[in-house]
Protein backbone atom coordinates (compact mmCIF):
# COMPACT_ATOMS: atom_id res chain seq x y z
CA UNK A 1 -34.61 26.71 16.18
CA UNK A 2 -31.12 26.84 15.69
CA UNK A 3 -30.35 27.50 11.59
CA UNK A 4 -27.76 26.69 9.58
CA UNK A 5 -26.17 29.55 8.91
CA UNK A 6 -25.61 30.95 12.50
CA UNK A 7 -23.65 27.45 12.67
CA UNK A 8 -21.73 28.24 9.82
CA UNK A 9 -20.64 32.06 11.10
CA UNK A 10 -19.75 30.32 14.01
CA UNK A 11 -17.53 28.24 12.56
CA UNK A 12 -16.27 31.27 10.53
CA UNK A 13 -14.84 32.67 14.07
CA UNK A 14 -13.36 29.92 15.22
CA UNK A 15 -11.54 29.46 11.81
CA UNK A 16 -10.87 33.26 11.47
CA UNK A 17 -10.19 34.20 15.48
CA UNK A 18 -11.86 37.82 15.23
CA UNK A 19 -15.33 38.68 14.12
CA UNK A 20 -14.12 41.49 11.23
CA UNK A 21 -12.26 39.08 9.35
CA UNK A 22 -15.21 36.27 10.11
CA UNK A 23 -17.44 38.49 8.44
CA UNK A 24 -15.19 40.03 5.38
CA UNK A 25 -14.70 35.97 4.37
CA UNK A 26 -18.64 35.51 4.91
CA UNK A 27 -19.39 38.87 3.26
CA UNK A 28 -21.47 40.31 5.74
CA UNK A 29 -21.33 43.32 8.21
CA UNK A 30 -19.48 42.65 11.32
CA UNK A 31 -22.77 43.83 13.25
CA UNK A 32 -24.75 41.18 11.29
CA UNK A 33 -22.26 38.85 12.82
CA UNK A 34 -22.17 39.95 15.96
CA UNK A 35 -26.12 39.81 16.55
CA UNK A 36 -25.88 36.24 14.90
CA UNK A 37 -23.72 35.33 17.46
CA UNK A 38 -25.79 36.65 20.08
CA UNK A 39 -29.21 34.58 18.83
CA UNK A 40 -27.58 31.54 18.48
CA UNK A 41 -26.55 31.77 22.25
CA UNK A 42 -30.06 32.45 22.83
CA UNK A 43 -30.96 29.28 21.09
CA UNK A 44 -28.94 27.24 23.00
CA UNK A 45 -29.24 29.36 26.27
CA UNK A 46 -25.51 29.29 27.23
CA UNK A 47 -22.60 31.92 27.16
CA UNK A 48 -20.50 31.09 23.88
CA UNK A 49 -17.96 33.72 24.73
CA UNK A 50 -16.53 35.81 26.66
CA UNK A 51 -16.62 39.18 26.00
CA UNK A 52 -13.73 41.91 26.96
CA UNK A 53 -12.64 45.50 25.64
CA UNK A 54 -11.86 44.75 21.77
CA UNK A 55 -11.53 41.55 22.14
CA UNK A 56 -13.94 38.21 21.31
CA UNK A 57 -12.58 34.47 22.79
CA UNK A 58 -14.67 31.43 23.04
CA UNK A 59 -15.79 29.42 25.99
CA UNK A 60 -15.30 26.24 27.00
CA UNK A 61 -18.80 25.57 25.78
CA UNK A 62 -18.20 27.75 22.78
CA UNK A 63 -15.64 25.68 21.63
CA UNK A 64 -17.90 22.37 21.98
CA UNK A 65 -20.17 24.26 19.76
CA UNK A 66 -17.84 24.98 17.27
CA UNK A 67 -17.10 21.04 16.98
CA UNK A 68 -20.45 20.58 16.45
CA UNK A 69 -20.86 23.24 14.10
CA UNK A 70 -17.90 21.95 11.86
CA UNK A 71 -19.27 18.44 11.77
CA UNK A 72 -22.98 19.70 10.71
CA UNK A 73 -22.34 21.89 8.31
CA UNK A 74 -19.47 19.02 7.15
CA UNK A 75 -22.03 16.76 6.67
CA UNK A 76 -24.94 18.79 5.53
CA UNK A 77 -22.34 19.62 2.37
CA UNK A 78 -21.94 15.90 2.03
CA UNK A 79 -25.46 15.20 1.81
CA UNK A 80 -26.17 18.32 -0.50
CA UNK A 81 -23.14 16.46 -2.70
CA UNK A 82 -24.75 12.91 -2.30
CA UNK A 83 -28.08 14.47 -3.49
CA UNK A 84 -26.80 16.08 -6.41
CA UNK A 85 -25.19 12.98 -7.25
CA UNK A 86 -28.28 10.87 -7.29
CA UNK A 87 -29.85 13.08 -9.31
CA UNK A 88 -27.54 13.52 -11.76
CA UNK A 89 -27.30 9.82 -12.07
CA UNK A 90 -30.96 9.42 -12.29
CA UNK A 91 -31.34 12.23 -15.14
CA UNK A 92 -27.98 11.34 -16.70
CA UNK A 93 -25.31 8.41 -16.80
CA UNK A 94 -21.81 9.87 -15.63
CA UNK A 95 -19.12 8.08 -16.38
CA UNK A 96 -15.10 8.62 -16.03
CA UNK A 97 -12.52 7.08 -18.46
CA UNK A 98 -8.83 6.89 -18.44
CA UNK A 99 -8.21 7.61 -22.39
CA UNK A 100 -9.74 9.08 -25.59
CA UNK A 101 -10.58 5.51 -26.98
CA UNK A 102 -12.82 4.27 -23.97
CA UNK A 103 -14.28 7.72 -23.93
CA UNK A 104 -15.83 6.99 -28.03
CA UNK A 105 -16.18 3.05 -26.61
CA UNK A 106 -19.03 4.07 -24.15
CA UNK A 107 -20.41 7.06 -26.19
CA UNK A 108 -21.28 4.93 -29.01
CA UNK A 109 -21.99 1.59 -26.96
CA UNK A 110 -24.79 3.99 -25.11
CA UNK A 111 -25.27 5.11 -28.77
CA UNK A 112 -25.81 1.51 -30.06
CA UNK A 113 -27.49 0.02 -26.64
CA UNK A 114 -30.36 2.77 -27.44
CA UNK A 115 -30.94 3.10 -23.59
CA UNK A 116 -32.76 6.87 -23.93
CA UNK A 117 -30.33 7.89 -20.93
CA UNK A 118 -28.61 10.88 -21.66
CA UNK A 119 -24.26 10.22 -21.52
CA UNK A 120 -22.00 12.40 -19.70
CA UNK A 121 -18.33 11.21 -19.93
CA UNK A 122 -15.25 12.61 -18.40
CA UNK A 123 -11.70 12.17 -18.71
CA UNK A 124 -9.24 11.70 -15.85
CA UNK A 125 -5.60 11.21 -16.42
CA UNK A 126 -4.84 9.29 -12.91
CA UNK A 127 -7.29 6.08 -12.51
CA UNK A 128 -7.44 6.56 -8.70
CA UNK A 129 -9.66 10.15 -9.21
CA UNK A 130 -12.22 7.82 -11.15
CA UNK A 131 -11.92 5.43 -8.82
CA UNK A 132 -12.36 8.28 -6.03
CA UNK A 133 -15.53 9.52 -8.59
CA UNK A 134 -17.42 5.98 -8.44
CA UNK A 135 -17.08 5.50 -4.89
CA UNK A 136 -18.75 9.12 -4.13
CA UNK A 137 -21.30 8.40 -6.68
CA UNK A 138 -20.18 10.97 -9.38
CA UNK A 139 -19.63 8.37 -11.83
CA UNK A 140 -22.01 5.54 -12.51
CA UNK A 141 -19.45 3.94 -14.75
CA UNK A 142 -15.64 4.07 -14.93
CA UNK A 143 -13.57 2.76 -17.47
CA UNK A 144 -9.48 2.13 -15.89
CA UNK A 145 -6.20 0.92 -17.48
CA UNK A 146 -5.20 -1.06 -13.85
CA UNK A 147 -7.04 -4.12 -13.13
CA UNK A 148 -9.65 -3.89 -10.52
CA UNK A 149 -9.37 -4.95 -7.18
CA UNK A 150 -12.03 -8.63 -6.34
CA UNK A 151 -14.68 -6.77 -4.62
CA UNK A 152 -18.57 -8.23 -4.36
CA UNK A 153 -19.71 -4.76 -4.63
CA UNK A 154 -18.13 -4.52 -8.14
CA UNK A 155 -18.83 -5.61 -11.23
CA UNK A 156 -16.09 -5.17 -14.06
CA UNK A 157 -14.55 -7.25 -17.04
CA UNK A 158 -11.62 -6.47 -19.74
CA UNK A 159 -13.37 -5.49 -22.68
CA UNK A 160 -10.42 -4.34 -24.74
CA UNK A 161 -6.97 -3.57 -25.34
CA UNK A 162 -4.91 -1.09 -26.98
CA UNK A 163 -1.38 -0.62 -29.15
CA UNK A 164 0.43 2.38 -29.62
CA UNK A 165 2.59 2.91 -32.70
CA UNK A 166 4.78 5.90 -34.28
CA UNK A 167 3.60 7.36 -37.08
CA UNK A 168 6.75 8.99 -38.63
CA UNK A 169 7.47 11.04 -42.26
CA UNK A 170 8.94 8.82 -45.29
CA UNK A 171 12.13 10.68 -44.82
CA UNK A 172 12.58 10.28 -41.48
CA UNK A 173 15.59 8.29 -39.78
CA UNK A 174 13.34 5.41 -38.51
CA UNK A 175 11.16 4.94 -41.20
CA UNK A 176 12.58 2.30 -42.79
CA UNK A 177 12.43 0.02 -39.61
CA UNK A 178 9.78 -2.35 -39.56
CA UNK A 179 9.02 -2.01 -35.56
CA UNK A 180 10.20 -0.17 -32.56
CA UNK A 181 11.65 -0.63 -29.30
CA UNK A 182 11.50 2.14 -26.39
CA UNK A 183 15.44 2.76 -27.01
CA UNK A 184 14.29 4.27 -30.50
CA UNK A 185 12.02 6.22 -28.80
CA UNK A 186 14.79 7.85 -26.81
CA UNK A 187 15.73 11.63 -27.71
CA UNK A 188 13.60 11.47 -30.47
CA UNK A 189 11.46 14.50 -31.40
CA UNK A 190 7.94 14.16 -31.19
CA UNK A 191 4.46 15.66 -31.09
CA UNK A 192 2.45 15.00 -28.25
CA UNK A 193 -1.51 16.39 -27.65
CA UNK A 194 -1.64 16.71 -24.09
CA UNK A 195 -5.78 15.95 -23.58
CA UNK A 196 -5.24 11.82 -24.15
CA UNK A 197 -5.77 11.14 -20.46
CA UNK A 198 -2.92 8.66 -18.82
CA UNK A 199 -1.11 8.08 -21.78
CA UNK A 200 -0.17 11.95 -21.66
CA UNK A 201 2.12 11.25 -18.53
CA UNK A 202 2.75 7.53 -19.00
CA UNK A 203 4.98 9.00 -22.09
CA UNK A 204 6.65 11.62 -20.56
CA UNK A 205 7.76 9.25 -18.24
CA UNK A 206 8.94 6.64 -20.08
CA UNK A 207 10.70 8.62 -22.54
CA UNK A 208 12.24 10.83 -20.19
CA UNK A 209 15.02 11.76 -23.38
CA UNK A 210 12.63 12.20 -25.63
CA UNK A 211 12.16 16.08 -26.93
CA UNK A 212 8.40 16.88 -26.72
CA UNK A 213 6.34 19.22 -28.39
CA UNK A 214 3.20 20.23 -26.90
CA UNK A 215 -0.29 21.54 -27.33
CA UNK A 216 -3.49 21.18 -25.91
CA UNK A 217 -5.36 22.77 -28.85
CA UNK A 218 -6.78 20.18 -31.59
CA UNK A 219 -6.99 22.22 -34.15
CA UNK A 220 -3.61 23.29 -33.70
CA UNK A 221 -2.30 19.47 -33.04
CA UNK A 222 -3.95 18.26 -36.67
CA UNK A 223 -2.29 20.95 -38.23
CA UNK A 224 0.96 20.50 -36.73
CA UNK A 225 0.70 17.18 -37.48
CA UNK A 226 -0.20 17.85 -41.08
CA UNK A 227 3.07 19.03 -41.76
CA UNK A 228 4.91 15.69 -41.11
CA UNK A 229 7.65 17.55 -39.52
CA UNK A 230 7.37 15.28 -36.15
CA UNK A 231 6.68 11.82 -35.60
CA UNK A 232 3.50 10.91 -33.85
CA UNK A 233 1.77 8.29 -31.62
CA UNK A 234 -0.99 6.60 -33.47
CA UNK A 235 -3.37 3.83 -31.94
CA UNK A 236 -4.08 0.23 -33.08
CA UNK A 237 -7.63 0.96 -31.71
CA UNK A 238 -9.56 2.91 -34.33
CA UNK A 239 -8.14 6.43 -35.77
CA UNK A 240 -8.31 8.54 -33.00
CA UNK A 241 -6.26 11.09 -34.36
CA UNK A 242 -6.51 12.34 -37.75
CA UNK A 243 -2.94 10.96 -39.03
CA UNK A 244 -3.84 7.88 -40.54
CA UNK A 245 -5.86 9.43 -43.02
CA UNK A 246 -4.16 12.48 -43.60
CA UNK A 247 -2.16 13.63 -46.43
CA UNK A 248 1.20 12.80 -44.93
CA UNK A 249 0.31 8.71 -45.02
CA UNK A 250 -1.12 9.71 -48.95
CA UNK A 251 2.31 10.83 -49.32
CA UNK A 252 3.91 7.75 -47.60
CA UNK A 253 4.30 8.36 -43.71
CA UNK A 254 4.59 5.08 -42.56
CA UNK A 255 3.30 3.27 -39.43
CA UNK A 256 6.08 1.46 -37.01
CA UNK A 257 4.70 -1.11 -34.30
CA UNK A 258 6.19 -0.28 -30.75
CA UNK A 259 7.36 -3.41 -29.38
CA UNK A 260 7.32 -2.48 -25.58
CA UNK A 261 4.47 -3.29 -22.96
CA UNK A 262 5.06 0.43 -21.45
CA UNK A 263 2.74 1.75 -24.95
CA UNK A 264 -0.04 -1.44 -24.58
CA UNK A 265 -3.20 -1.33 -22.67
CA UNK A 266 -5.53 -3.09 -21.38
CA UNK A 267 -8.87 -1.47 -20.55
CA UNK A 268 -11.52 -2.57 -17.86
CA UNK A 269 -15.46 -1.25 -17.79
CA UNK A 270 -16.33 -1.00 -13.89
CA UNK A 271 -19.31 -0.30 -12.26
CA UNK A 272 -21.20 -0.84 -9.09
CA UNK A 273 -22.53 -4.44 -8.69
CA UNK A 274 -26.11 -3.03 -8.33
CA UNK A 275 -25.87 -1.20 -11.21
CA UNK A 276 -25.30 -4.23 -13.74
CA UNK A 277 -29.39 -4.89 -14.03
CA UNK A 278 -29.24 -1.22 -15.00
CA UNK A 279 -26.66 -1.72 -17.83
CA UNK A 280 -26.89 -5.32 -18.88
CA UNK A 281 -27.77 -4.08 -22.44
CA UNK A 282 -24.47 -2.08 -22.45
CA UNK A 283 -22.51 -4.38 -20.90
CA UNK A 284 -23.57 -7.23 -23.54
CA UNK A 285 -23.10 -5.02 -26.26
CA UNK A 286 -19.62 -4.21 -24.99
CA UNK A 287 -18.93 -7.74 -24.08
CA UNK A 288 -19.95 -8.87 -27.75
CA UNK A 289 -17.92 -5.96 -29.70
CA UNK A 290 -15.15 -6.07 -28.28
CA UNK A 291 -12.03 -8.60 -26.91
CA UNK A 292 -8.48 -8.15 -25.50
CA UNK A 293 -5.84 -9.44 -28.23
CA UNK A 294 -3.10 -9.39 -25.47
CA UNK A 295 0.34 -7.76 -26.15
């Protein structure tokens, strides 16, 4: 019986041309290889290659055997994925979110729905990796910022929105406006926390002027923050980050409205059609809680 891993060496070759450097990527002894070789031509009782002085080449039937090797072994990794993936989902509910807020959304609607499952939730800063995640089954549940395609096979809904405003120090140039436009924005100095999904790169790239200051650390970001030195985003949402309550809005930071659709949201629970039964708890829950207030 032919086994897997004399298909995989054999794929090794083709990939690597020589049998030493097959075996130092496989980790083996070039002998091991070399009698590997020689069994699985047994198995299949026909001359895989041709053999001269310090040299190894395939046949013509070697080569067909390496295209079937590749595709095997291809899709004996996809089903050891697809496995995985139903098992996960069966033990624990993945799902994949665009932003912070949807991320505490489904934690505490799971929370509140009391289903017993056990939550696993991920954040992705591009909305076609979660779509990419749903459709290979490592998500159960996605949660997007761009509206689904019409598809039978899904089942989604808006379930709510989201504002961003500035947060900025009583002393600052701006903080005696009552709102914001993106031209304010512009070559402004401001404090950014990089782990906040799409709206990390949705800013740089509207504010392409602006003068950033970065960290991925959240210690670091509240205590930066603290200071009041740089203005900061803020969400309509709930308080996400820490600002709102902090001592700086004590001491009078105040809170500008950004009047530009480029900072709004609108956020959109997906999941596969067949999975709706599963969820119908969360999904009224989620469907009660929450609405979209539009822009």
């Amino acid at each position: 019986m032919i086994e897997t891993e004399q298909l995989v060496q054999l794929a090794a070759f083709a990939r690597y041309g020589t049998l030493s450097k097959a075996a130092e990527a496989l980790h083996i002894s070039q002998p091991s290889l070399s009698r590997t070789m020689q069994a699985l031509e047994g198995e299949l009782q026909a001359s895989l290659f041709v053999r001269r002085k310090n040299r190894l080449a395939l046949t013509e039937a070697g080569e067909l055997a390496v295209r079937y090797a590749e595709k095997i072994t291809a899709e004996l990794d996809e089903m050891g994925r697809q496995v995985r993936a139903l098992d996960r989902a069966n033990r624990c509910v993945s799902i994949g979110v665009c932003a912070q807020v949807p991320g505490h959304d489904m934690t505490a609607a799971f929370a509140q729905a009391d289903s017993g499952a056990a939550v696993a939730c991920q954040m992705e800063s591009d909305d076609a990796a979660l779509w990419e995640g749903l459709r290979k089954g490592e998500y159960q549940i996605i949660v997007v910022h761009t509206r689904p395609p019409e598809d039978e096979e899904l089942f989604w809904f808006a379930y709510r929105d989201e504002k961003l405003s500035l947060l900025v120090p009583k002393d600052h140039p701006l903080a005696h406006r009552t709102e914001l436009t993106h031209a304010d924005l512009e070559h402004q100095n401001l404090l950014l926390y990089r782990e906040i999904g799409f709206w990390y790169e949705l800013s740089r790239q509207n504010l392409p002027s602006a003068h950033f200051l970065y960290t991925n650390e959240w210690d670091a970001f509240g205590e930066l923050a603290g200071l009041g030195a740089f203005p900061v985003f803020v969400t309509n949402a709930f308080d996400v980050y820490p600002l709102p309550e902090s001592s700086e809005r004590r001491r009078g930071g105040v809170i500008l409205p950004i009047r530009d659709e480029a900072f709004y949201a609108v956020y959109y629970f997906v999941c596969r059609a067949a999975d709706k039964p599963r969820f119908q708890k969360l999904i009224a829950g989620l469907q009660a809680d929450f609405r979209v207030q539009g822009f």
